[in-house]
C-alpha atoms as a PDB file:
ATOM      1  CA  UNK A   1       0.000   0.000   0.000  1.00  0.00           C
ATOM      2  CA  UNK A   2       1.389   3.006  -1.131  1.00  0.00           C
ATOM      3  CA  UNK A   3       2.036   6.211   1.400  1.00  0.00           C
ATOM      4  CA  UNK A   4      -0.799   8.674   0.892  1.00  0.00           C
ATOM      5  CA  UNK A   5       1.173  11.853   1.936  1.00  0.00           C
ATOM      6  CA  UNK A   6       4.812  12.347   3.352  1.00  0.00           C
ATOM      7  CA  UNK A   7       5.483  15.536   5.915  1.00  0.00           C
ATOM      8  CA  UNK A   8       8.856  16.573   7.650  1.00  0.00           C
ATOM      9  CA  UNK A   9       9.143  18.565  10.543  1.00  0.00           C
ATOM     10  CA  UNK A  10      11.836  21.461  10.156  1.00  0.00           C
ATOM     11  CA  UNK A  11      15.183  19.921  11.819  1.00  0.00           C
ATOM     12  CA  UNK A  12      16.243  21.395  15.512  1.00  0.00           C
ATOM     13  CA  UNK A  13      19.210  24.149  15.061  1.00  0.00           C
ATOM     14  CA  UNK A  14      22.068  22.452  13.832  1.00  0.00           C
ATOM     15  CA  UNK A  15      24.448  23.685  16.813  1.00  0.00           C
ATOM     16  CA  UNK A  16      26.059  20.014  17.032  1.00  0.00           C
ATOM     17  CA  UNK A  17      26.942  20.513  20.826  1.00  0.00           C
ATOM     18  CA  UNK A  18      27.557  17.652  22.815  1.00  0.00           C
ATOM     19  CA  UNK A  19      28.838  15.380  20.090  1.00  0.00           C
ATOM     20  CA  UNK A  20      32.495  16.008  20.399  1.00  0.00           C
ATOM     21  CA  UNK A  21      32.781  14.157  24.411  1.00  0.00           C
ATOM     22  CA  UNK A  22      36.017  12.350  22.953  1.00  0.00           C
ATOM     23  CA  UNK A  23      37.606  11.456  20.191  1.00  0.00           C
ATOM     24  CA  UNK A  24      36.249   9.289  17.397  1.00  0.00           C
ATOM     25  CA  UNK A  25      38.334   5.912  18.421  1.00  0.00           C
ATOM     26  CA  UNK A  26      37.326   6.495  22.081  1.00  0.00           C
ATOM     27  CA  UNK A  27      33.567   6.350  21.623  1.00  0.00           C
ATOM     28  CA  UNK A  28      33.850   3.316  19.018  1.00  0.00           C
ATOM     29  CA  UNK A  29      36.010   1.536  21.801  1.00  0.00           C
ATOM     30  CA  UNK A  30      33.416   2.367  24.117  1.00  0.00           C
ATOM     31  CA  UNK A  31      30.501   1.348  21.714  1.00  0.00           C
ATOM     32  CA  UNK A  32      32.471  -1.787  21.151  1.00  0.00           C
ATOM     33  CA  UNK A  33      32.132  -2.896  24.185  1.00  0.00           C
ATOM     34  CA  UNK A  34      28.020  -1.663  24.935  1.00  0.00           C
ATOM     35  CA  UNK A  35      27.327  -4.003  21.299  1.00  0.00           C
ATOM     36  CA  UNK A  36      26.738  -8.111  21.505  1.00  0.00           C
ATOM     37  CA  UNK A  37      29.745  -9.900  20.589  1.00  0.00           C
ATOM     38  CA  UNK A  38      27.397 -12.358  18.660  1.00  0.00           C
ATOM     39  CA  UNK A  39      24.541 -12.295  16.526  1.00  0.00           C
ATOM     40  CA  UNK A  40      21.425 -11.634  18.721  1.00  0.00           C
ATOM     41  CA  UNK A  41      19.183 -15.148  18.733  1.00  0.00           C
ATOM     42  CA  UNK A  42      15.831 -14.283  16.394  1.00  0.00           C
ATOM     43  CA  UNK A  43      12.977 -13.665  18.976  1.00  0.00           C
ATOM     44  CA  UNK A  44       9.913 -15.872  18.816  1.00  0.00           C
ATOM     45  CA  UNK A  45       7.341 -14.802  15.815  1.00  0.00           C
ATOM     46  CA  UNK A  46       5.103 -13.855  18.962  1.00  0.00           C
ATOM     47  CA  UNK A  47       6.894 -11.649  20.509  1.00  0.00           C
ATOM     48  CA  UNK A  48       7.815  -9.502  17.601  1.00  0.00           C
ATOM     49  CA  UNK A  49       6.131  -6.068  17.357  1.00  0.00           C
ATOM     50  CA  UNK A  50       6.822  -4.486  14.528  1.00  0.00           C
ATOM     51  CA  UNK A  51       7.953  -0.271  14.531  1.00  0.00           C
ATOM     52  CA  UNK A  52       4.154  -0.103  12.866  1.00  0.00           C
ATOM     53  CA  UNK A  53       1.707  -2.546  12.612  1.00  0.00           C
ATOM     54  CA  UNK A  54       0.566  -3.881   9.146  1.00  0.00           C
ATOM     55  CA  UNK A  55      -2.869  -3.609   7.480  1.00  0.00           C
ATOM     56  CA  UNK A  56      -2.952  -7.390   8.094  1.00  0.00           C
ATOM     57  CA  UNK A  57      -1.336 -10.023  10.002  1.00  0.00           C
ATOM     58  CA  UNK A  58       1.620 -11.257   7.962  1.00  0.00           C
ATOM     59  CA  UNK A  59       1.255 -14.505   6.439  1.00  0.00           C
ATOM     60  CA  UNK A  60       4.647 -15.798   6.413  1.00  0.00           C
ATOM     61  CA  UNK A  61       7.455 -15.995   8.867  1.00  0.00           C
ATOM     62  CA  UNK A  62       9.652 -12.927   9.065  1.00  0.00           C
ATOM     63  CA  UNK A  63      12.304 -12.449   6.649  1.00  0.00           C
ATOM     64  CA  UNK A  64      16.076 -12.410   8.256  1.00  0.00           C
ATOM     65  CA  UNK A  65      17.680  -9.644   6.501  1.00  0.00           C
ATOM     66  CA  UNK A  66      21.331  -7.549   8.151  1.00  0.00           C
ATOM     67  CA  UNK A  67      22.160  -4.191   7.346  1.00  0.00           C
ATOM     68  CA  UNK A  68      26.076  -3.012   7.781  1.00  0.00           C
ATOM     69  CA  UNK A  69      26.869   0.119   9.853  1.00  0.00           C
ATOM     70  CA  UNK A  70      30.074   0.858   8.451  1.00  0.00           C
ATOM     71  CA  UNK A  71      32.514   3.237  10.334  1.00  0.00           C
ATOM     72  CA  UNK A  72      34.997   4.723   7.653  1.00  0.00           C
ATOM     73  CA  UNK A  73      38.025   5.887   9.149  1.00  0.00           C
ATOM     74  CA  UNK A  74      39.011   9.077   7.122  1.00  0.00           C
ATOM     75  CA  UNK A  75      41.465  11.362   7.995  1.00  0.00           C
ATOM     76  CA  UNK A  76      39.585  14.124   9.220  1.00  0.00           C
ATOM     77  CA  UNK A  77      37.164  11.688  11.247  1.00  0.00           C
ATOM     78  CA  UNK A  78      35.398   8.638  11.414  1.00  0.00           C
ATOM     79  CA  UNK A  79      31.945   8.460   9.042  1.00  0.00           C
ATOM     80  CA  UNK A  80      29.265   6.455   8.501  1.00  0.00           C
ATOM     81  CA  UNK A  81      28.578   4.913   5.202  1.00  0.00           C
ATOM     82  CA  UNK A  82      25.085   5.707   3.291  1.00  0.00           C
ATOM     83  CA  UNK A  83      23.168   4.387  -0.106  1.00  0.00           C
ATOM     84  CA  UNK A  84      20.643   6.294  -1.689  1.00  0.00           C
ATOM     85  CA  UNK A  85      18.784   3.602  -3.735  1.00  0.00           C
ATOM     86  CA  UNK A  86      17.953   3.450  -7.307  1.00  0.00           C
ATOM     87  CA  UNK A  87      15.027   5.141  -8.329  1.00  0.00           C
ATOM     88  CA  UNK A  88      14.092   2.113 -10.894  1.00  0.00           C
ATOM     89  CA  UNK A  89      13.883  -0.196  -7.718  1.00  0.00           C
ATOM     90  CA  UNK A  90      10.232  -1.770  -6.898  1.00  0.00           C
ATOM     91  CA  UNK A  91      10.873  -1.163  -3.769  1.00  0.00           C
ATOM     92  CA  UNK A  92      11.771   1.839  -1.249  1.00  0.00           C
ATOM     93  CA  UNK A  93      12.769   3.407  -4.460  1.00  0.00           C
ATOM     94  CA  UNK A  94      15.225   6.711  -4.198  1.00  0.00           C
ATOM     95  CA  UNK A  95      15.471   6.549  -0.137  1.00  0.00           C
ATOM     96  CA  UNK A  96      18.097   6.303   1.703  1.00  0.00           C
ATOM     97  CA  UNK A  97      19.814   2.874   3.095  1.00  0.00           C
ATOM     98  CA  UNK A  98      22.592   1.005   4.629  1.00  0.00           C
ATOM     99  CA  UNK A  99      24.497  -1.291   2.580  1.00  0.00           C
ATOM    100  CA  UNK A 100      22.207  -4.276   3.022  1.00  0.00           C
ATOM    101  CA  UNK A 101      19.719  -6.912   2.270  1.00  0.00           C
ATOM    102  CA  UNK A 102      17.778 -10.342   2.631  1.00  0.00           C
ATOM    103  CA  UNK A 103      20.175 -13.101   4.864  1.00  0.00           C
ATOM    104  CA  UNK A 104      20.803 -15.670   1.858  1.00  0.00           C
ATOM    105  CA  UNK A 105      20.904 -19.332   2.376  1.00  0.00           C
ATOM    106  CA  UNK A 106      24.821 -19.475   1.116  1.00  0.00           C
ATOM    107  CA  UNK A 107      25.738 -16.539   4.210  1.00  0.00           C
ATOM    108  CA  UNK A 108      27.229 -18.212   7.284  1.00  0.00           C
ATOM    109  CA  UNK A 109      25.633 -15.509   8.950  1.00  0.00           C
ATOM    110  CA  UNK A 110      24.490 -11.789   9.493  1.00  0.00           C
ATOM    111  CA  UNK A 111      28.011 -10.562   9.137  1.00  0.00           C
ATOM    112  CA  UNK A 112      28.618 -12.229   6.045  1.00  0.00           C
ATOM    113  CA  UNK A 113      25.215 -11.092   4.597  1.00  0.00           C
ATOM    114  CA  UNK A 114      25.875  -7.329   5.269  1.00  0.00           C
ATOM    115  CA  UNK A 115      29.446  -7.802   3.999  1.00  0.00           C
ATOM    116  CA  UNK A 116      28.122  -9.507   0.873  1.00  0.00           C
ATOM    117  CA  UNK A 117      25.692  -6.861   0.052  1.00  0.00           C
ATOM    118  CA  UNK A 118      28.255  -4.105   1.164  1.00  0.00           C
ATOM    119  CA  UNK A 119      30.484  -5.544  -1.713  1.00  0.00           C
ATOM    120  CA  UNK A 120      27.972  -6.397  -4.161  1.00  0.00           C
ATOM    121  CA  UNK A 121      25.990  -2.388  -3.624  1.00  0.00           C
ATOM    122  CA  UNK A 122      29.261   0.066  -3.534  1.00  0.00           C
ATOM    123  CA  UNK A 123      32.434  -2.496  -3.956  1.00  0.00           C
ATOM    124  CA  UNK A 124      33.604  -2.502   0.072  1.00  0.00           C
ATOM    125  CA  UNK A 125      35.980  -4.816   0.165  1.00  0.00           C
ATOM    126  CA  UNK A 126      35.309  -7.683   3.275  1.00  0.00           C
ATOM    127  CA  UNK A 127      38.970  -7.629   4.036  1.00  0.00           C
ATOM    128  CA  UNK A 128      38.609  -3.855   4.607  1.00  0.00           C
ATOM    129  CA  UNK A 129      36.177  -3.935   7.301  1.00  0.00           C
ATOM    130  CA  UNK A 130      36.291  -5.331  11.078  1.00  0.00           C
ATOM    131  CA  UNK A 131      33.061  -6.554  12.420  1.00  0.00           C
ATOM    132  CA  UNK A 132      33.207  -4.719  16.235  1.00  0.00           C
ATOM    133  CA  UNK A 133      29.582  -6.218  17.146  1.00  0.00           C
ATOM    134  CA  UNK A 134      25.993  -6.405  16.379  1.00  0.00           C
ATOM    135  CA  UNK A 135      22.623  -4.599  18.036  1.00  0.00           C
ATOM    136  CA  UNK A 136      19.325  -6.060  18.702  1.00  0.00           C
ATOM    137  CA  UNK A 137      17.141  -6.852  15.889  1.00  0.00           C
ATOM    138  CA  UNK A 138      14.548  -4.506  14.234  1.00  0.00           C
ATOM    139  CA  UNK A 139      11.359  -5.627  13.344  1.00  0.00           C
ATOM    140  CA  UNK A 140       9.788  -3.809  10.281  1.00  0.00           C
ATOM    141  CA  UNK A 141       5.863  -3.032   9.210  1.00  0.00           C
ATOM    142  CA  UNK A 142       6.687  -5.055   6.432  1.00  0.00           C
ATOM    143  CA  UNK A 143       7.737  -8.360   7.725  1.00  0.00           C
ATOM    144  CA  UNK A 144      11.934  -8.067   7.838  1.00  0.00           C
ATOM    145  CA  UNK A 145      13.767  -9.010  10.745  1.00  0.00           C
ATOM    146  CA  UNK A 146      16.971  -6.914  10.209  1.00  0.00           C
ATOM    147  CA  UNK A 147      19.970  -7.644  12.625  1.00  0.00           C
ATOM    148  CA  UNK A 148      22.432  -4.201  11.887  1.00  0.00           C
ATOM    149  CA  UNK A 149      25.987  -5.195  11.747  1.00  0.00           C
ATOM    150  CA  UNK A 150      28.498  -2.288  13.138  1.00  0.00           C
ATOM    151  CA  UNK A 151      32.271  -2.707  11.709  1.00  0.00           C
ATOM    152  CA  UNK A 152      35.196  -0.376  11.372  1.00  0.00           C
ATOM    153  CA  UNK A 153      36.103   0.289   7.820  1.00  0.00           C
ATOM    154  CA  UNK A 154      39.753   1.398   6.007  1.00  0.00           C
ATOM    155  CA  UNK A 155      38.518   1.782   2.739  1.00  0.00           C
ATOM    156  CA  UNK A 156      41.130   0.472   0.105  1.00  0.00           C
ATOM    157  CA  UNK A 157      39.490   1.997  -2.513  1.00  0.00           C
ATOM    158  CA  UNK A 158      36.650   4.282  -3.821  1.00  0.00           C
ATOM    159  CA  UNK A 159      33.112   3.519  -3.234  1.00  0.00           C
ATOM    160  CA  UNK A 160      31.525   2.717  -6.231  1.00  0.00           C
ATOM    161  CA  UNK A 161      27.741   2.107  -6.400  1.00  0.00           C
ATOM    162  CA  UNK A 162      26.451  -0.624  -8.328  1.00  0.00           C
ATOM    163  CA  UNK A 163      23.807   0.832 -10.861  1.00  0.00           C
ATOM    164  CA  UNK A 164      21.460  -1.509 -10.691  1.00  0.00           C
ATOM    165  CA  UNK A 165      20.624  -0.832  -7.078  1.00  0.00           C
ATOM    166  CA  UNK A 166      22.083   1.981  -5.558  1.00  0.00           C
ATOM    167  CA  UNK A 167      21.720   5.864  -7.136  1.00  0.00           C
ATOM    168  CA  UNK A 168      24.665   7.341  -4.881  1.00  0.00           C
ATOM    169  CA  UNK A 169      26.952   6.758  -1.790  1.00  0.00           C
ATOM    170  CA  UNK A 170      27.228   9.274   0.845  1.00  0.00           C
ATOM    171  CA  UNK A 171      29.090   9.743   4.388  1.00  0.00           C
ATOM    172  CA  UNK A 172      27.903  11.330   7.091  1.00  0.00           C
ATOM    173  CA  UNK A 173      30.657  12.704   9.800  1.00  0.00           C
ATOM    174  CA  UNK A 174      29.976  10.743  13.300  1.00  0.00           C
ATOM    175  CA  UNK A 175      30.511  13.485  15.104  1.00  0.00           C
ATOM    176  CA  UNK A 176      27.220  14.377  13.373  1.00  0.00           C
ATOM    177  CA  UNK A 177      25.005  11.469  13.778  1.00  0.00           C
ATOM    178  CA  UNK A 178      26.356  11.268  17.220  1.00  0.00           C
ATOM    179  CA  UNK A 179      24.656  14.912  18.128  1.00  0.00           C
ATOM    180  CA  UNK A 180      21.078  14.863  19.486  1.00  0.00           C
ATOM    181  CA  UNK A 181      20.528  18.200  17.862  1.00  0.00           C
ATOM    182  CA  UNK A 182      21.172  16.883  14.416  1.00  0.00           C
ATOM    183  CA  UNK A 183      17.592  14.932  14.677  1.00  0.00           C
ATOM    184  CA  UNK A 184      14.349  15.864  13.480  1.00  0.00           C
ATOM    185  CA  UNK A 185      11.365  13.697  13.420  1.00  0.00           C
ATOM    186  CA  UNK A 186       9.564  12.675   9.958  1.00  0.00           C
ATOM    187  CA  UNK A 187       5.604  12.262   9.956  1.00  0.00           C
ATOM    188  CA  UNK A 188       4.386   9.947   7.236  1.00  0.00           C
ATOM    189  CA  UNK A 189       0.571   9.448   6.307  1.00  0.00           C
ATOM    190  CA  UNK A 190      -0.951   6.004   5.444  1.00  0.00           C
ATOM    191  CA  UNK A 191      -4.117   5.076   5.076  1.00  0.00           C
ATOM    192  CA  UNK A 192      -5.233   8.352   7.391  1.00  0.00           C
ATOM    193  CA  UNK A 193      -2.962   7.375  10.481  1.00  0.00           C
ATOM    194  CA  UNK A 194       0.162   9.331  11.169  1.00  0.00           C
ATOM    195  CA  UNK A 195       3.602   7.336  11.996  1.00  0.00           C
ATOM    196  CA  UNK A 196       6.823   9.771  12.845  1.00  0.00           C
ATOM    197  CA  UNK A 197      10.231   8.267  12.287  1.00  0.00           C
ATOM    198  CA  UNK A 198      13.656  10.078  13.142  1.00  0.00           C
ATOM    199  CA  UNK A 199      15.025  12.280  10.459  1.00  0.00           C
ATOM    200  CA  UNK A 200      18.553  13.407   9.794  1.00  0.00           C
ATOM    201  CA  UNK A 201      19.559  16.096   6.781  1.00  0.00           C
ATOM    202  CA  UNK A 202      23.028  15.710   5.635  1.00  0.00           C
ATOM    203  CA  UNK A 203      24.417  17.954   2.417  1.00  0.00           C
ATOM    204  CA  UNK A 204      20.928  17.506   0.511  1.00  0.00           C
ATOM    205  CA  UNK A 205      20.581  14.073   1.770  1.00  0.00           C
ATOM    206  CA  UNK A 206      17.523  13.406   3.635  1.00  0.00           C
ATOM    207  CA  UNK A 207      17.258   9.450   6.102  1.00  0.00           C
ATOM    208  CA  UNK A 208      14.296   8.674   7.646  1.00  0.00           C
ATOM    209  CA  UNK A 209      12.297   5.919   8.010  1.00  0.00           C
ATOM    210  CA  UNK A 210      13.643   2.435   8.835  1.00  0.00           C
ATOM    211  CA  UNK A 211      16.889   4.076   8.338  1.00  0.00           C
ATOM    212  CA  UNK A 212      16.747   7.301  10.704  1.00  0.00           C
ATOM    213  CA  UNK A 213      15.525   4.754  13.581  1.00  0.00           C
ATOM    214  CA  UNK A 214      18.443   2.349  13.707  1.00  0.00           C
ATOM    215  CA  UNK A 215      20.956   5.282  12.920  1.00  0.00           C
ATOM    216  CA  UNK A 216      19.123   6.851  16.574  1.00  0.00           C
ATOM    217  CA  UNK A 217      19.409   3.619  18.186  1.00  0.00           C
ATOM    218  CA  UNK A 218      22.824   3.259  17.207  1.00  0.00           C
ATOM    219  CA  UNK A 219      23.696   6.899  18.580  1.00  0.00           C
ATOM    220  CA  UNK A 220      21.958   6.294  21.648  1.00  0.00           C
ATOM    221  CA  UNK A 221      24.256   3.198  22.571  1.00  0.00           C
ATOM    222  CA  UNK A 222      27.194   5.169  21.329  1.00  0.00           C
ATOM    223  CA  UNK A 223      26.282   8.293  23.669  1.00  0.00           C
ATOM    224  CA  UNK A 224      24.680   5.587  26.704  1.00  0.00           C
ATOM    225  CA  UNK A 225      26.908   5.974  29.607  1.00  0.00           C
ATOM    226  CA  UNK A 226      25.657   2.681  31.448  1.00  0.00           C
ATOM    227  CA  UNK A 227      26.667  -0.703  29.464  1.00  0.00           C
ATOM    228  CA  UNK A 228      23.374  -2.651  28.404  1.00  0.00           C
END
């Protein structure tokens, strides 16, 4: 079912106080040690609650999917790695992304699915990334159980974005996703019923959605100061 009419709130100021509490390597040791050091187990189909319910009940188990978090280690700072996605996709058409997809039966597991589709969306290189840890799964509206995979990246080469399903890479600084003030919230219409989702404006870019909520919930264990 199609969204019947998209609104944005207007972002808070963009006075990114609070963000710079250490330096980039200190918060990802830090974050490294708040994320699970394995692959959360997948909940029970009953206890799932998706981050907005459906028209209707689904009518097939959830589908694993893993999304990568990539920290690229630049020289000015760390960033994290974004897709905008093809426009000629069926699906979530022109938004914005993580490197990521479906969990295939050939992965040995989420890491290797978000490392296969990091590869196969923008050329990452596996041997260029280190897998730090993994945070909770994230239930969608539309029936995909997405585990996101956070690793450190030193990018051997360019990014390139595979045609076929990805319109543009992007990088947002940490510093910036890490500052509460960079976040908005995004109000969506569907079927008469509003839904907000976190929103984040970066150099004409805009994430929300799906997207903008794990990118919070990753902030907010980077920024926690008690351990989970």
């Amino acid at each position: 079912m199609p969204f019947l009419h998209i609104l944005a709130y207007p972002l808070a100021p963009e006075t990114l106080s609070g963000a710079s509490l250490s330096s980039d390597d200190t918060i990802i040791t830090r974050l490294a040690a708040r994320l699970l050091t394995v692959p959360p187990p997948l909940p029970a189909v009953e206890a799932l609650v998706p981050d907005w319910a459906p028209d209707q009940p689904f009518a097939r188990p959830p589908v694993p999917a893993a999304v990568l978090i990539a920290l690229i280690r630049r020289p000015e700072g760390h960033t994290v790695l974004y897709t905008e996605r093809s426009p000629d996709l069926r699906a979530h058409s022109g938004q914005v992304a993580f490197p990521g997809g479906k969990v295939d039966a050939g992965d040995a597991d989420v890491a290797a699915a978000a490392l296969r589709e990091a590869f196969e969306e923008v050329g990452m290189e596996s041997a260029d990334a280190t897998v730090i840890g993994y945070m909770p799964t994230y239930f969608t509206g539309t029936n995909y159980l997405i585990t996101p995979v956070v690793a450190t990246v030193e990018p051997s080469g360019p990014f390139v974005p595979n045609p076929g399903e990805v319109h543009s890479v992007f990088e947002v600084p940490l510093q910036r996703i890490l500052a509460n003030e960079a976040y908005g919230q995004f109000r969506i219409k569907r079927n008469g019923e509003e839904h907000r989702t976190w929103q984040i404006d970066h150099d004409g870019h805009r994430i929300w959605g799906i997207t903008a909520n794990l990118t919070r919930r990753f902030r907010d264990l980077a920024m926690s100061e008690a351990v989970p």
